[in-house]
Protein backbone atom coordinates (compact mmCIF):
# COMPACT_ATOMS: atom_id res chain seq x y z
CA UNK A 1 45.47 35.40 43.91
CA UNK A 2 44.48 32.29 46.25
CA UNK A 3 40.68 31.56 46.96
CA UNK A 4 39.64 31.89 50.33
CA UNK A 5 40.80 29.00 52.25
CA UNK A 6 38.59 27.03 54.58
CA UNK A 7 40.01 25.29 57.80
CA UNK A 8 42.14 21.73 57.91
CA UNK A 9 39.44 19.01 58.95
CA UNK A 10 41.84 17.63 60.97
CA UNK A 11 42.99 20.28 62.85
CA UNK A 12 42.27 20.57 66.37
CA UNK A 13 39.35 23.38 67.88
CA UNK A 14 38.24 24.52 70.74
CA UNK A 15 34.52 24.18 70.45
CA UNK A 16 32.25 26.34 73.68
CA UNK A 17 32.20 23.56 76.84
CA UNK A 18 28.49 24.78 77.69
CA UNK A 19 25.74 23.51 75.03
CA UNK A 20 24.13 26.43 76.09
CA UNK A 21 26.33 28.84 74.00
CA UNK A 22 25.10 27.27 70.72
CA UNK A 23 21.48 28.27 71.05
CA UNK A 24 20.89 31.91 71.25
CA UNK A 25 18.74 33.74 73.53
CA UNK A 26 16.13 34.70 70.81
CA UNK A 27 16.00 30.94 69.45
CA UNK A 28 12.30 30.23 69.34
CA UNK A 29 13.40 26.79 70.87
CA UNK A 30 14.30 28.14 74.15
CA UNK A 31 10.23 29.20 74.04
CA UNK A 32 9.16 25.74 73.59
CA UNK A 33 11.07 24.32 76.07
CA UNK A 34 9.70 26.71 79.07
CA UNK A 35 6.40 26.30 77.33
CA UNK A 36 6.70 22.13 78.00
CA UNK A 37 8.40 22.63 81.54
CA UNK A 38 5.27 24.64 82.69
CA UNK A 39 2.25 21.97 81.33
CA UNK A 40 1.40 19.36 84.17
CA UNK A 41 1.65 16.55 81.96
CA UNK A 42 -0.09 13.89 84.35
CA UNK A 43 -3.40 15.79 84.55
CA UNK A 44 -3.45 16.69 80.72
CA UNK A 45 -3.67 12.55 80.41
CA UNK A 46 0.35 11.80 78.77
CA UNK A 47 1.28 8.57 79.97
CA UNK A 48 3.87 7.56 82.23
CA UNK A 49 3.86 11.31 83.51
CA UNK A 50 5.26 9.89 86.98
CA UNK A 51 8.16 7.89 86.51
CA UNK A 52 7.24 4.11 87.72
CA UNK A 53 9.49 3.34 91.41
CA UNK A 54 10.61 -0.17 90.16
CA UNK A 55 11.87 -1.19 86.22
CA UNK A 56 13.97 0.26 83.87
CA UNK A 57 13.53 4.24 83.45
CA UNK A 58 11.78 5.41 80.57
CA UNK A 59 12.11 8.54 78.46
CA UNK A 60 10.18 11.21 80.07
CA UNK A 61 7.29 12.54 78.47
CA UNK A 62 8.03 15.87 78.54
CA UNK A 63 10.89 15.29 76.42
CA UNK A 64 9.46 13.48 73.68
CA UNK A 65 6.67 15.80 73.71
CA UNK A 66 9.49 18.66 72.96
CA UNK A 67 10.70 16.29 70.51
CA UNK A 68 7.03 15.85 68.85
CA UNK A 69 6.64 19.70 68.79
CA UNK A 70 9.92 20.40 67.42
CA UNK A 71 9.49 17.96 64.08
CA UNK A 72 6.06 19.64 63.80
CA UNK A 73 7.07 23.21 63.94
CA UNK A 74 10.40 21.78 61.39
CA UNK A 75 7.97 20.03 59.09
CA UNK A 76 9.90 16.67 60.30
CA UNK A 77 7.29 14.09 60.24
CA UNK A 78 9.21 10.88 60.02
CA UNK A 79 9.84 8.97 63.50
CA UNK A 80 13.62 7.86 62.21
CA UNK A 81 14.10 11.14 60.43
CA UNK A 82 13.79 13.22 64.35
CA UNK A 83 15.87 10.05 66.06
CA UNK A 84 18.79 11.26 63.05
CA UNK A 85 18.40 14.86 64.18
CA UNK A 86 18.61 14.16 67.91
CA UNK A 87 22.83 13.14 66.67
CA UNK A 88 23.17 15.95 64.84
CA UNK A 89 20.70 18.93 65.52
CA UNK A 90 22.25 20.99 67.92
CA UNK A 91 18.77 22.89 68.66
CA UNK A 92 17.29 19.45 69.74
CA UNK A 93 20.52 18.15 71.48
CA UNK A 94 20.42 21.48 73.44
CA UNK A 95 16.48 20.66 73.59
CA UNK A 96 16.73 17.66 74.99
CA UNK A 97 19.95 17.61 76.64
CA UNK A 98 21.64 15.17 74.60
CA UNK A 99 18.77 12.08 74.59
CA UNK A 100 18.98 10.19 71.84
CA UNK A 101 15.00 8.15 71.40
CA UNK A 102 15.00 5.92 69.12
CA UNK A 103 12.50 5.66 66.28
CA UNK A 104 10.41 3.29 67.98
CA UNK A 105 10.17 5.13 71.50
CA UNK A 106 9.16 8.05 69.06
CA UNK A 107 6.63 6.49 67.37
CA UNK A 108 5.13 5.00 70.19
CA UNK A 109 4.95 8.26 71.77
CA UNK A 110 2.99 9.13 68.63
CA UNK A 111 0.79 6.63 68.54
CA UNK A 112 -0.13 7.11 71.77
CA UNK A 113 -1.19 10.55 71.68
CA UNK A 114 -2.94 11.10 68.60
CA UNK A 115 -3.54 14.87 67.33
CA UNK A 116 -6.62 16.92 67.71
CA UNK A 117 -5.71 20.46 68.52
CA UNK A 118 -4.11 22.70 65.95
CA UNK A 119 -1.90 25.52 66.97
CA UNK A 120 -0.51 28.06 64.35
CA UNK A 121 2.47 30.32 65.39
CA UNK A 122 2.59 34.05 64.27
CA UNK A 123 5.54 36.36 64.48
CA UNK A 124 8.00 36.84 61.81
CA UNK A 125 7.46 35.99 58.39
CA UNK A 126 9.78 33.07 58.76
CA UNK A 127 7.41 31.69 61.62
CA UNK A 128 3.77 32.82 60.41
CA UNK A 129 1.78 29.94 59.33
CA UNK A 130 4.19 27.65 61.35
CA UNK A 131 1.73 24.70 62.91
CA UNK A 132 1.83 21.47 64.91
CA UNK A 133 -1.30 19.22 66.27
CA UNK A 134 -1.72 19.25 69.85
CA UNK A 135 -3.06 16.27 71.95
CA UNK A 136 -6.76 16.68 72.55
CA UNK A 137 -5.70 16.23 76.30
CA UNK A 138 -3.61 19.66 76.10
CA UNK A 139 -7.55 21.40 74.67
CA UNK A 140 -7.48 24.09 78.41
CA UNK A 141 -3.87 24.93 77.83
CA UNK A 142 -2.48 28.51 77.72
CA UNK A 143 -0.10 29.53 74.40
CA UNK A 144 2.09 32.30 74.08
CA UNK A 145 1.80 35.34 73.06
CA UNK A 146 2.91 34.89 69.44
CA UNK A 147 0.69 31.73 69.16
CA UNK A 148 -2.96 31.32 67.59
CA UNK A 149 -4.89 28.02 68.60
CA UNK A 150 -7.65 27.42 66.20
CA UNK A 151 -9.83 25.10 67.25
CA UNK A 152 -11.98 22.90 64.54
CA UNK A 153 -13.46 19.13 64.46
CA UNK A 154 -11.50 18.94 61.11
CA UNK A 155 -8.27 19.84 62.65
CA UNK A 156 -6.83 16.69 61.00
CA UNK A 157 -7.86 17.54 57.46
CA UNK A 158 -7.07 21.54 58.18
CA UNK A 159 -3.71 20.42 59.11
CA UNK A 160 -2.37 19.49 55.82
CA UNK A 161 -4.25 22.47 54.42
CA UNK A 162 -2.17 24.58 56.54
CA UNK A 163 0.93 22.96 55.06
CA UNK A 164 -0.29 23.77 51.64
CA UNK A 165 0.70 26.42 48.87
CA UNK A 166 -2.88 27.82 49.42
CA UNK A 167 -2.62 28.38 52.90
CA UNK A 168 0.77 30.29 52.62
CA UNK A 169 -0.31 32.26 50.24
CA UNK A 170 -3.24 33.71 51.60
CA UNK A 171 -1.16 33.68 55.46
CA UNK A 172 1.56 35.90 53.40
CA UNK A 173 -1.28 38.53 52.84
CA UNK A 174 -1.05 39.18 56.74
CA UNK A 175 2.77 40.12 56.60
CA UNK A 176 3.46 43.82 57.34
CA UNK A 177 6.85 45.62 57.47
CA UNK A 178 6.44 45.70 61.42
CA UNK A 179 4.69 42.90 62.83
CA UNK A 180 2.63 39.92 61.51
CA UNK A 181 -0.56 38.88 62.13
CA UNK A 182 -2.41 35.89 61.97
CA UNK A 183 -5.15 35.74 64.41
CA UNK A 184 -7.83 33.44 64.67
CA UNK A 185 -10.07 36.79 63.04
CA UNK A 186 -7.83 36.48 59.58
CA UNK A 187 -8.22 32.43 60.00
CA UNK A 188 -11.51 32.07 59.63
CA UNK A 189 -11.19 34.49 57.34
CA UNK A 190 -9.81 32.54 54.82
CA UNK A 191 -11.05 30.92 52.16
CA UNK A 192 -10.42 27.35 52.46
CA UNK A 193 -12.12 24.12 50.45
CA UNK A 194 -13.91 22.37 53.05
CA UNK A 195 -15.37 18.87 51.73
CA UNK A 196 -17.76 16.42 53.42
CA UNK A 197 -16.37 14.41 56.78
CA UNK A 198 -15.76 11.13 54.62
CA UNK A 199 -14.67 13.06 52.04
CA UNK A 200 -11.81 14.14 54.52
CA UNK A 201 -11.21 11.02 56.19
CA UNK A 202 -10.42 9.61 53.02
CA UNK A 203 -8.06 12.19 52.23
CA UNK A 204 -6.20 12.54 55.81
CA UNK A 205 -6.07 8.93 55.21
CA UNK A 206 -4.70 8.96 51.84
CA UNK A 207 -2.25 11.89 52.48
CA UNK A 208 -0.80 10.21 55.66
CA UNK A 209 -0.20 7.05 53.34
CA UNK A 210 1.68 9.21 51.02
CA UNK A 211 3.40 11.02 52.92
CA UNK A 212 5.03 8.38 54.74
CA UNK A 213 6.10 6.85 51.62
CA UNK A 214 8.01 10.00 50.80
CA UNK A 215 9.47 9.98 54.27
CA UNK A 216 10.70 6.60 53.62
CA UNK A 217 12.37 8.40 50.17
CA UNK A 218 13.74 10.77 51.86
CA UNK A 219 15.67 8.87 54.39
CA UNK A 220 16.46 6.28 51.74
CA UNK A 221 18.18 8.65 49.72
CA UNK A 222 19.68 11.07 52.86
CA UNK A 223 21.59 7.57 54.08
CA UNK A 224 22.18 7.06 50.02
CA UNK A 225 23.80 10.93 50.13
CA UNK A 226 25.33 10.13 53.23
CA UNK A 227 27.74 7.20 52.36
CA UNK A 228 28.71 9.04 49.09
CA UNK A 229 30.09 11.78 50.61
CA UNK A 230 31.82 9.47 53.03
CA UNK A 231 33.34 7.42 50.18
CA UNK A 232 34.23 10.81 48.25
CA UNK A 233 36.09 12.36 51.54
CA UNK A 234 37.55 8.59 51.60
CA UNK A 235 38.66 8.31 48.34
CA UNK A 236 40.14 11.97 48.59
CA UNK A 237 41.98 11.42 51.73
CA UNK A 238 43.62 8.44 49.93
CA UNK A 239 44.49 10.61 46.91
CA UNK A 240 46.23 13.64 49.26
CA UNK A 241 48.22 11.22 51.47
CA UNK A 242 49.43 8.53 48.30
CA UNK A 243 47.24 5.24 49.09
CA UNK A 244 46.33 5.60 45.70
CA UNK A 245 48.14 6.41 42.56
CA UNK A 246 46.45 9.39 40.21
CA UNK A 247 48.71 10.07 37.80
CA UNK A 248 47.54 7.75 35.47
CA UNK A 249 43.88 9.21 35.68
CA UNK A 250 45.62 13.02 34.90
């Protein structure tokens, strides 16, 4: 009895025509692109919120802002690591309607609006605890429904705790079998370490170093992955079609 048999590579598809069709209507990222297309960017402070009449046009900031929010909510915190997902994500090509920024424009963007506001998502279990910072600009701003905006002068130090073991364990004791909770009630609520200001400058500080070094891993060895499998799919292609002989190696 054959295994089940996958498709040729090379055989020709018909793939939808509209982007659309690849993101469903329940895709969370459909949320945070209405949520974007309703801030007024200008008068929240994000540069270069009018487009300038004369020079080369620039990225608009609504879109790298989508971008920003997206790697938060994805845990993708590396500036090259969300330029490689804008070629390959469908989400963020549908997103951002096929911009590619590169990793410079991105970080830039960054850089230039640093984070001070934390918002953590409820919903499912999938989404509870979910997080991103928030320009300090962006402090009057409405959230959804399913959305909790906590609002702390350690929001930089309470944002790695939120992307800790601790706080997903005690945000897990909030899940129900019909809707989950996490309020700003059960947030304060919670029992977290909180260590003098210099105590958690040093360790924002020390964490941000560290984690950009991991980054910088991680895309090492996701480019290292990368041309492997291109060489293996290479080297197989040449086996199957008789560039190269392998009897000798059976």
């Amino acid at each position: 009895m054959a295994y089940i048999a996958g498709a040729d590579r090379t055989q020709a598809v018909l793939l939808p025509e509209i982007l659309d069709d690849y993101v469903g209507a329940d895709n969370p990222v459909r949320f945070l692109d209405a949520f974007v297309a309703q801030l007024d960017l200008g008068a929240l402070g994000f540069q270069r919120a009018v487009p300038a009449d004369t020079g080369r046009p620039g990225y608009d900031p609504g879109d790298l802002l989508r971008l920003y929010l997206y790697g938060y909510l994805h845990r993708i915190r590396s500036s090259r690591r969300l330029e490689q997902e804008t070629h390959r994500n469908v989400e963020l090509m549908w997103l951002l309607r096929r911009l590619t920024p590169d990793f410079k424009t991105i970080a830039d963007f960054r850089r230039e609006h640093p984070g001070a506001l934390k918002g953590s998502r409820s919903g499912s279990r999938a989404l509870i605890g979910k997080n991103a910072l928030i320009d300090e600009a962006s402090s009057g701003l409405t959230f959804g429904a399913f959305m909790t905006v906590f609002r702390s002068p350690h929001n930089d130090y309470l944002f790695y705790i939120s992307n800790s073991s601790l706080f997903d364990y005690q945000a897990g004791a909030f899940s129900t079998s019909t809707i989950n909770q996490l309020t700003v009630e059960t947030l304060n609520g919670m029992e977290i370490p909180l260590p003098p200001p210099s105590e958690q400058k040093a360790m924002v500080a020390s964490l941000r170093g560290r984690t950009s070094q991991l980054d910088r891993l991680v895309e090492a060895t996701e480019r290292t992955i990368t041309l492997l499998k291109e060489h293996r799919a290479a080297l197989v292609a040449a086996a199957v079609t008789g560039q190269i002989d392998v009897g000798s190696a059976a």
